[in-house]
Each structure stands twice: as structure tokens, then as C-alpha cells.
C-alpha atoms as a PDB file:
ATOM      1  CA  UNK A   1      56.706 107.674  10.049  1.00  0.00           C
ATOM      2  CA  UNK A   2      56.225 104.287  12.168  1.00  0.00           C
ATOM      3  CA  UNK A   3      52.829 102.961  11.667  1.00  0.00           C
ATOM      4  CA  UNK A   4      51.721 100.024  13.673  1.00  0.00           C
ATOM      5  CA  UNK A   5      50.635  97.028  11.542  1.00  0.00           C
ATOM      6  CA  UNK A   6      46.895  96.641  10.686  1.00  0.00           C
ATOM      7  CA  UNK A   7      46.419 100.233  11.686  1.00  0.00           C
ATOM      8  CA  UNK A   8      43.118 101.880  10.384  1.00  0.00           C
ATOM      9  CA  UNK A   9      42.284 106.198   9.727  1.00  0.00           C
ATOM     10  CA  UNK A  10      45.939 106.776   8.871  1.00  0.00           C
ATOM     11  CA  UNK A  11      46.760 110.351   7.021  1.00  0.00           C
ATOM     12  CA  UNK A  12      50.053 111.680   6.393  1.00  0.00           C
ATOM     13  CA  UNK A  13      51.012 114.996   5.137  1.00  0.00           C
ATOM     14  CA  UNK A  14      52.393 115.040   1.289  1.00  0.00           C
ATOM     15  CA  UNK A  15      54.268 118.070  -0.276  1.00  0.00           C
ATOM     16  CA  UNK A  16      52.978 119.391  -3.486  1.00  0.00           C
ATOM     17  CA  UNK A  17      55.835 121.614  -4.914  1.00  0.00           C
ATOM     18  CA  UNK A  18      56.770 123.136  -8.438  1.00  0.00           C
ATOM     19  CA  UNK A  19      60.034 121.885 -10.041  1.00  0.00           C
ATOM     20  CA  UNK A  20      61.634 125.105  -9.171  1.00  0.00           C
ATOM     21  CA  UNK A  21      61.210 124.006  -5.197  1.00  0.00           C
ATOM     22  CA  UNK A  22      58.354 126.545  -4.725  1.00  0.00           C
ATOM     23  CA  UNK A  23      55.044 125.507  -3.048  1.00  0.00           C
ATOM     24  CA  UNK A  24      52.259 124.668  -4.846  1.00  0.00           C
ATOM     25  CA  UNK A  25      48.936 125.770  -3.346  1.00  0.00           C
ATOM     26  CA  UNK A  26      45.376 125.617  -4.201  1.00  0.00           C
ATOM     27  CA  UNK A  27      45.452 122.141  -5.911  1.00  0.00           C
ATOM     28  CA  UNK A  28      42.093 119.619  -5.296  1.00  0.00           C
ATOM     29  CA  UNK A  29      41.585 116.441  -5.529  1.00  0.00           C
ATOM     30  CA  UNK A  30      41.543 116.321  -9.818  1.00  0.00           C
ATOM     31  CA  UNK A  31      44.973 117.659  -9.461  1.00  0.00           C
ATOM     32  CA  UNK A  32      46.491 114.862  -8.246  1.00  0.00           C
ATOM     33  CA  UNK A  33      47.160 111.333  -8.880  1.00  0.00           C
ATOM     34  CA  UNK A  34      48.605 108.980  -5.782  1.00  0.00           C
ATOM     35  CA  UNK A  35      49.855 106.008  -4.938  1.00  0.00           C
ATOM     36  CA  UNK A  36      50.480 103.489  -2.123  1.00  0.00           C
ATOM     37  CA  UNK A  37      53.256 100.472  -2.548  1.00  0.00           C
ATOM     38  CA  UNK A  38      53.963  97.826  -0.389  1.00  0.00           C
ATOM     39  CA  UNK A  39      57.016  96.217  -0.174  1.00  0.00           C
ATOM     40  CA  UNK A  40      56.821  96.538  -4.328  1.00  0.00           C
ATOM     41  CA  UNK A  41      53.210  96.123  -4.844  1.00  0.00           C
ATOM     42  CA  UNK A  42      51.898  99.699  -6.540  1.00  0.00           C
ATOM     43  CA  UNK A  43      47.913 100.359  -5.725  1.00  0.00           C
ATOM     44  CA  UNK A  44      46.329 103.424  -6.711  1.00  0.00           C
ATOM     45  CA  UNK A  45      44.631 105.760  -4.744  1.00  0.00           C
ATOM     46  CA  UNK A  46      41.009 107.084  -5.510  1.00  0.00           C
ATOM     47  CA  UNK A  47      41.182 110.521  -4.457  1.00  0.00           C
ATOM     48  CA  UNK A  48      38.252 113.064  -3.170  1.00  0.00           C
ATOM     49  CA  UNK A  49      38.065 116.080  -1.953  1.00  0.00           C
ATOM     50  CA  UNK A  50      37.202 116.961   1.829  1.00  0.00           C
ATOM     51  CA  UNK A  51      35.838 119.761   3.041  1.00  0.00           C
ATOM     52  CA  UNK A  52      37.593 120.485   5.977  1.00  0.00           C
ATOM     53  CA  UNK A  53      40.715 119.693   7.928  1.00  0.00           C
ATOM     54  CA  UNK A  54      38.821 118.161  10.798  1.00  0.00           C
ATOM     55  CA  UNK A  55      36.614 116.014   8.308  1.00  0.00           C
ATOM     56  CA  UNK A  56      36.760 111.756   9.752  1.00  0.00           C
ATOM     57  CA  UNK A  57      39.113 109.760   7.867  1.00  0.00           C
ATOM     58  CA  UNK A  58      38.139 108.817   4.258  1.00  0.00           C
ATOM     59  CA  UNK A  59      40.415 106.402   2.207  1.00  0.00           C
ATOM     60  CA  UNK A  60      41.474 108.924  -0.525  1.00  0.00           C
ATOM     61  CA  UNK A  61      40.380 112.253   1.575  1.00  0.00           C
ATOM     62  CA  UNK A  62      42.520 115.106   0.189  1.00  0.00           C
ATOM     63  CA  UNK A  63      42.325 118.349   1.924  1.00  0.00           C
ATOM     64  CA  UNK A  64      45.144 121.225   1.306  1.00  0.00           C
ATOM     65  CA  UNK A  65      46.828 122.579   5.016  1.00  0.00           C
ATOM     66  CA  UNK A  66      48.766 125.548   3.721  1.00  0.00           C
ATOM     67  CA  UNK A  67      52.256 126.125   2.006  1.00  0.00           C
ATOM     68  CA  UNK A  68      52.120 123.282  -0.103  1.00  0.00           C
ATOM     69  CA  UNK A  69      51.089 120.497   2.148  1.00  0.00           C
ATOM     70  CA  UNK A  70      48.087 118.617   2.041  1.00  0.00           C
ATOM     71  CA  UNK A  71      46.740 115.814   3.818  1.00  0.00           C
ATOM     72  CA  UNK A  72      46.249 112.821   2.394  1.00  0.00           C
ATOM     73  CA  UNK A  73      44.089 109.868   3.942  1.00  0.00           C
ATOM     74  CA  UNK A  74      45.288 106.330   3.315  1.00  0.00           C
ATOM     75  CA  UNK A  75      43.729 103.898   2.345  1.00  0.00           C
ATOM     76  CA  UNK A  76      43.800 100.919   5.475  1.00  0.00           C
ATOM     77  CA  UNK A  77      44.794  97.950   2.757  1.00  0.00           C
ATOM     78  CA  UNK A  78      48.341 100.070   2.803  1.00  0.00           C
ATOM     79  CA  UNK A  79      49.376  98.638   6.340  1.00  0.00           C
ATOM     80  CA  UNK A  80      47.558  95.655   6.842  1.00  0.00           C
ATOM     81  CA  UNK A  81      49.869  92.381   7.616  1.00  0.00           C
ATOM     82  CA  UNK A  82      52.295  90.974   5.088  1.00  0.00           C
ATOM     83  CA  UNK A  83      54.648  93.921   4.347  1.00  0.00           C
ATOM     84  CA  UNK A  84      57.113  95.853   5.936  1.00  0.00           C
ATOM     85  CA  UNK A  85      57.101  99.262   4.878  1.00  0.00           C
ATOM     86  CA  UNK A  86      54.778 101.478   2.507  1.00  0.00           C
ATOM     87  CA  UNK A  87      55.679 104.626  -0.031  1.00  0.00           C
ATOM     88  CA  UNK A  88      53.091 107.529  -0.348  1.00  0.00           C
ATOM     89  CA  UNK A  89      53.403 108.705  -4.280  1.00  0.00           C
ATOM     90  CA  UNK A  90      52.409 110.465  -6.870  1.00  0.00           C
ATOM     91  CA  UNK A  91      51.771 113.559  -9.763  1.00  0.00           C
ATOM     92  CA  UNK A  92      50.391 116.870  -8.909  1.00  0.00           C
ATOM     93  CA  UNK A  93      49.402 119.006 -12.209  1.00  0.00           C
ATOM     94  CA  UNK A  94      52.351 121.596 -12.575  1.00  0.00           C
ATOM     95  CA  UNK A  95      54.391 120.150 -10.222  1.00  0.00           C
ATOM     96  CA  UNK A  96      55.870 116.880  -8.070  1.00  0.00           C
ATOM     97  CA  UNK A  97      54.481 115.442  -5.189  1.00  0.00           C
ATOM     98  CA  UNK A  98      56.789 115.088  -1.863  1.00  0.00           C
ATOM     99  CA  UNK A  99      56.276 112.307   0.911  1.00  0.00           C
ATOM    100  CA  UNK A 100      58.192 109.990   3.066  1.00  0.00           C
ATOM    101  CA  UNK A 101      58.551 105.877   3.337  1.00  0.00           C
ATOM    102  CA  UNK A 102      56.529 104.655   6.536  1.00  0.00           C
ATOM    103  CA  UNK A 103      57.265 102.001   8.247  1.00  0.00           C
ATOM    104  CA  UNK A 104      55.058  99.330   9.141  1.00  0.00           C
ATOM    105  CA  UNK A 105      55.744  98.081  13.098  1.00  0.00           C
ATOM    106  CA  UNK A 106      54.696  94.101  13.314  1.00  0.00           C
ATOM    107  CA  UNK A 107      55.772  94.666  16.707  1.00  0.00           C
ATOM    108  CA  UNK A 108      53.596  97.849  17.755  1.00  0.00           C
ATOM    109  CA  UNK A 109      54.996 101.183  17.453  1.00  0.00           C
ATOM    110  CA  UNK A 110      54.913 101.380  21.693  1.00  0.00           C
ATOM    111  CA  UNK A 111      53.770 104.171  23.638  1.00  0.00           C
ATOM    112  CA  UNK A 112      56.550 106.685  22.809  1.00  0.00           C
ATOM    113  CA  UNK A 113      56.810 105.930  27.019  1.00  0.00           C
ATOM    114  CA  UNK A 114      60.724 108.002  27.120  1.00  0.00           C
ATOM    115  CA  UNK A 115      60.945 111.634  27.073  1.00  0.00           C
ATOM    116  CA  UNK A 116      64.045 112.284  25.369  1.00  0.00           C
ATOM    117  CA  UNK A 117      65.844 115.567  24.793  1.00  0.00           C
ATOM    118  CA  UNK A 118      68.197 115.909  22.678  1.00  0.00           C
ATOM    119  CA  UNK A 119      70.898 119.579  22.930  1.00  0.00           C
ATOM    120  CA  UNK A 120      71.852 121.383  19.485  1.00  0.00           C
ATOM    121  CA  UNK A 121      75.008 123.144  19.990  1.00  0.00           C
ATOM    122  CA  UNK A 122      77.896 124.560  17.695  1.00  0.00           C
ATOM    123  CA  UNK A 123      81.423 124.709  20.033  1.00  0.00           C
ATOM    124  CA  UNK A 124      79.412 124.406  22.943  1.00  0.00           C
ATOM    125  CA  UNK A 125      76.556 127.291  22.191  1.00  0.00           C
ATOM    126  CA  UNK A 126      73.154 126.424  21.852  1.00  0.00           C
ATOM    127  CA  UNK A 127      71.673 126.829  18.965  1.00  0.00           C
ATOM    128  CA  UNK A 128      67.976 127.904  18.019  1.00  0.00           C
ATOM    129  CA  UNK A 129      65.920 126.556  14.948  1.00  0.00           C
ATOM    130  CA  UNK A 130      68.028 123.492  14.177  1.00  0.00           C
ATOM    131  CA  UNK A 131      65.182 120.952  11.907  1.00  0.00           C
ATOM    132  CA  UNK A 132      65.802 117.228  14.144  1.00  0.00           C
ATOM    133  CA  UNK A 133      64.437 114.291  12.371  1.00  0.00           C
ATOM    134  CA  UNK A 134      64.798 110.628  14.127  1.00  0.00           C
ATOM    135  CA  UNK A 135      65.424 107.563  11.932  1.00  0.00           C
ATOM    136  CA  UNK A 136      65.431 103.523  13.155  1.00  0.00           C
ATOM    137  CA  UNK A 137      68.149 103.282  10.293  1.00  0.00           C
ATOM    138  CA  UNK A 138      71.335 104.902   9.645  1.00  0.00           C
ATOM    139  CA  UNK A 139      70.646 105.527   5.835  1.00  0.00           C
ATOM    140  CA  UNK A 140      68.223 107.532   7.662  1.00  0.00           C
ATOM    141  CA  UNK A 141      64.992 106.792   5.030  1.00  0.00           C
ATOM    142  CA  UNK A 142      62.904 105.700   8.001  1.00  0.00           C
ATOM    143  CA  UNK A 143      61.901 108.468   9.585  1.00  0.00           C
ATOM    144  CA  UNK A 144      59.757 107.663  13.169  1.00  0.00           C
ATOM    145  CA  UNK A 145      58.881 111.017  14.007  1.00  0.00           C
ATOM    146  CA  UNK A 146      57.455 114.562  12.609  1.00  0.00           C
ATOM    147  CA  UNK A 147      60.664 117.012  12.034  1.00  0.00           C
ATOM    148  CA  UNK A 148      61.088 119.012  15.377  1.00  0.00           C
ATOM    149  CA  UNK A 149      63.019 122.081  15.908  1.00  0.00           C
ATOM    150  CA  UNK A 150      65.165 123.196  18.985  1.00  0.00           C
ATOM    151  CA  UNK A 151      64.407 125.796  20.831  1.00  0.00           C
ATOM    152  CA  UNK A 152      66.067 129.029  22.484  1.00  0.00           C
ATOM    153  CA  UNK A 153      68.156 126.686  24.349  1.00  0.00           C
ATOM    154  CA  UNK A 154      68.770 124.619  22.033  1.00  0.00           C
ATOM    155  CA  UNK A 155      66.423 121.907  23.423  1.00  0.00           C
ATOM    156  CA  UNK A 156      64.237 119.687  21.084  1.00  0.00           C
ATOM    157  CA  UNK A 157      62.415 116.716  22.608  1.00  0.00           C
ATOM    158  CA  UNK A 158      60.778 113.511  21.286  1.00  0.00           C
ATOM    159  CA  UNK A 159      58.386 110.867  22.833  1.00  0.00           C
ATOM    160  CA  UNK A 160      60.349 107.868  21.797  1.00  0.00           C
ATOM    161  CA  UNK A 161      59.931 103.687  23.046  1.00  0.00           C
ATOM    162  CA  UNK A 162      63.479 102.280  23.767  1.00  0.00           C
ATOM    163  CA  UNK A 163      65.719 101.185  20.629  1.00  0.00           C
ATOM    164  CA  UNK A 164      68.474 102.134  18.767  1.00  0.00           C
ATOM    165  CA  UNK A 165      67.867 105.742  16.885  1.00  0.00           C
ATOM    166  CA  UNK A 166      69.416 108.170  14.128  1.00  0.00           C
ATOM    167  CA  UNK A 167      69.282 111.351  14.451  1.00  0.00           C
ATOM    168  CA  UNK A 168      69.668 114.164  11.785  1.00  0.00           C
ATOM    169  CA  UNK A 169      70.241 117.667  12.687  1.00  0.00           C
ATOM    170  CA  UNK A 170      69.776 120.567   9.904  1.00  0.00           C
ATOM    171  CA  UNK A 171      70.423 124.232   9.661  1.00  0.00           C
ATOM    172  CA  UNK A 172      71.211 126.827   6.913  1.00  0.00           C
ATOM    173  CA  UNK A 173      75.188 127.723   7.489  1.00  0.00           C
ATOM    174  CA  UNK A 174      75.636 125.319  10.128  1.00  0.00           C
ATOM    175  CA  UNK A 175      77.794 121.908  10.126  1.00  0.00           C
ATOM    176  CA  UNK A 176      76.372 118.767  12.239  1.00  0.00           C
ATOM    177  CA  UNK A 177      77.527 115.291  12.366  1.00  0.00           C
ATOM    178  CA  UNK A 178      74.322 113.141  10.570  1.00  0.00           C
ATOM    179  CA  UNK A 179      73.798 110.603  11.304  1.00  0.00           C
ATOM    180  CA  UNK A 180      73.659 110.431  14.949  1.00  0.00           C
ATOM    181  CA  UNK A 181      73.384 107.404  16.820  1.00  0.00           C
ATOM    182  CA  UNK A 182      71.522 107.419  20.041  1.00  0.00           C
ATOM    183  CA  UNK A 183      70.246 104.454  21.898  1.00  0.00           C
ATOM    184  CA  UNK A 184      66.600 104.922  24.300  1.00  0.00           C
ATOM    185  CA  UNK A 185      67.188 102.834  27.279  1.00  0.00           C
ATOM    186  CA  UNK A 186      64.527 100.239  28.503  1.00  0.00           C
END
């Protein structure tokens, strides 16, 4: 996720899954504990519950979606100026707690102003319900964009500003070459 610096009502979505891999549903705001660091700097995260998925931002708002995600509401000290990136963590009772790094843009994160589209295929066939994830680094741990997943044709597309991109392709009994490189021109 690529968050632009000094950015304010930020949530992201955090996995809350047993040890076994299986999701863990029905958890509130007692259940967990969370976390924010920046660039090494570990803050906690006063949690409450919110009533709804459409509730306004509140620094700590935890509301479950379904299937073992939840969203979580950051706090806005977690991408102000002075550090790069920022780690979502935590404990869930009977269970771990999933999230991704997120990036924090100095630049802007852009308008997302190229449509691209991007073709799975295996030996030339498209290929339905392959998981694409984009990355700004090969070790592919900064992740810029929500998973997307092709379509009938094999088609996935992401609203992307021009750079240099990885791309990782997934899909049970399938072999792709990750990472991908790609490049968005200006």
C-alpha cells in the first residue's frame, strides 16, 4: 500500500487468522492488540470498536468485514513526515494478526493517471482467477496496490502513475515468473 506523506483517515484491512491458516471471525476490539512502527519506532494503537463499516475514520476504529478481515483505522501520527515506510501489527486472542508494510510517498502517490492491463497466460492461453499484486521493489514487500484478479480473458488492470513496477502473479497448480518487471511510461 502507497500512502502519500502526511496523509490523514487512513484504514487498511488486517487479517485475523488461527495458527492453523483458518479465519478468525467475530473478534472486537478487546481481542486485539496493534501496532504502528515507523522506520523502527513501535507506537501502540488504542483500539475501539465501530459500529459500522461506513462509520468516519477514528484513530483506532476496528470494525470486522467478513472472513477474517477487519478494518483497522490508523492513527494519522503513522505517516506524518520523517519516515519512509510504516508496519501495521499485532495479537488477536486465539490467533495472529496478518497485514502488509505501507509505504510512505514524500513525493505524492500521483493520480494512478495510466490504465494498465496486464495478460495472464500459460503457453499462450488465458487464464482466469490468477491473484496480481504490484510492488515498487523487486523483493516485492512493497505492495502499491489491492491484490486483483484476471478475468475470463485473462485481463487484470491497475490505475498506476509512471515508474518502474513488480509484478507477482499467483495461482493454485500454475507456474509464473515473479517477479515481473514492468515499467509505466510517462
Amino acid at each position: 500500500m502507497l500512502v502519500v506523506v502526511g496523509s490523514t483517515d487512513v484504514s487498511v484491512d488486517v487479517r485475523a487468522l488461527t495458527v492453523a491458516g483458518a479465519a478468525l471471525t467475530g473478534k472486537v476490539a478487546a481481542d486485539f492488540s496493534a501496532w504502528y512502527r515507523r522506520d523502527g519506532a513501535k507506537t501502540a494503537i488504542e483500539l475501539s470498536d465501530l459500529d459500522a463499516l461506513t462509520d468516519a475514520h477514528s484513530d483506532g476504529g476496528l470494525k470486522e468485514i467478513g472472513d477474517g478481515w477487519y478494518r483497522l483505522d490508523v492513527p494519522d501520527a503513522a505517516f506524518a513526515a520523517g519516515a519512509n515506510r510504516a508496519a501495521i501489527g499485532g495479537t488477536v486472542a486465539g490467533g495472529v494478526l496478518l497485514s502488509a508494510p505501507v509505504v510512505i510517498d514524500a513525493c505524492g502517490a500521483g493520480s494512478g493517471s495510466r490504465d494498465v492491463e496486464i495478460t495472464c497466460q500459460v503457453s499462450g492461453v488465458p487464464v482466469d482467477g490468477v491473484c496480481c499484486e504490484v510492488f515498487t521493489d523487486e523483493d516485492m514487500m512493497n505492495r502499491i496496490a489491492e491484490p486483483k484478479y484476471s478475468d475470463a480473458t485473462g485481463l487484470v488492470s491497475f490505475n498506476l502513475d509512471p515508474g518502474d513496477y513488480y509484478l507477482r502473479r499467483q495461482l493454485s497448480g500454475y507456474s509464473f515468473t515473479n517477479p515481473q518487471s514492468f515499467t509505466v511510461d510517462p
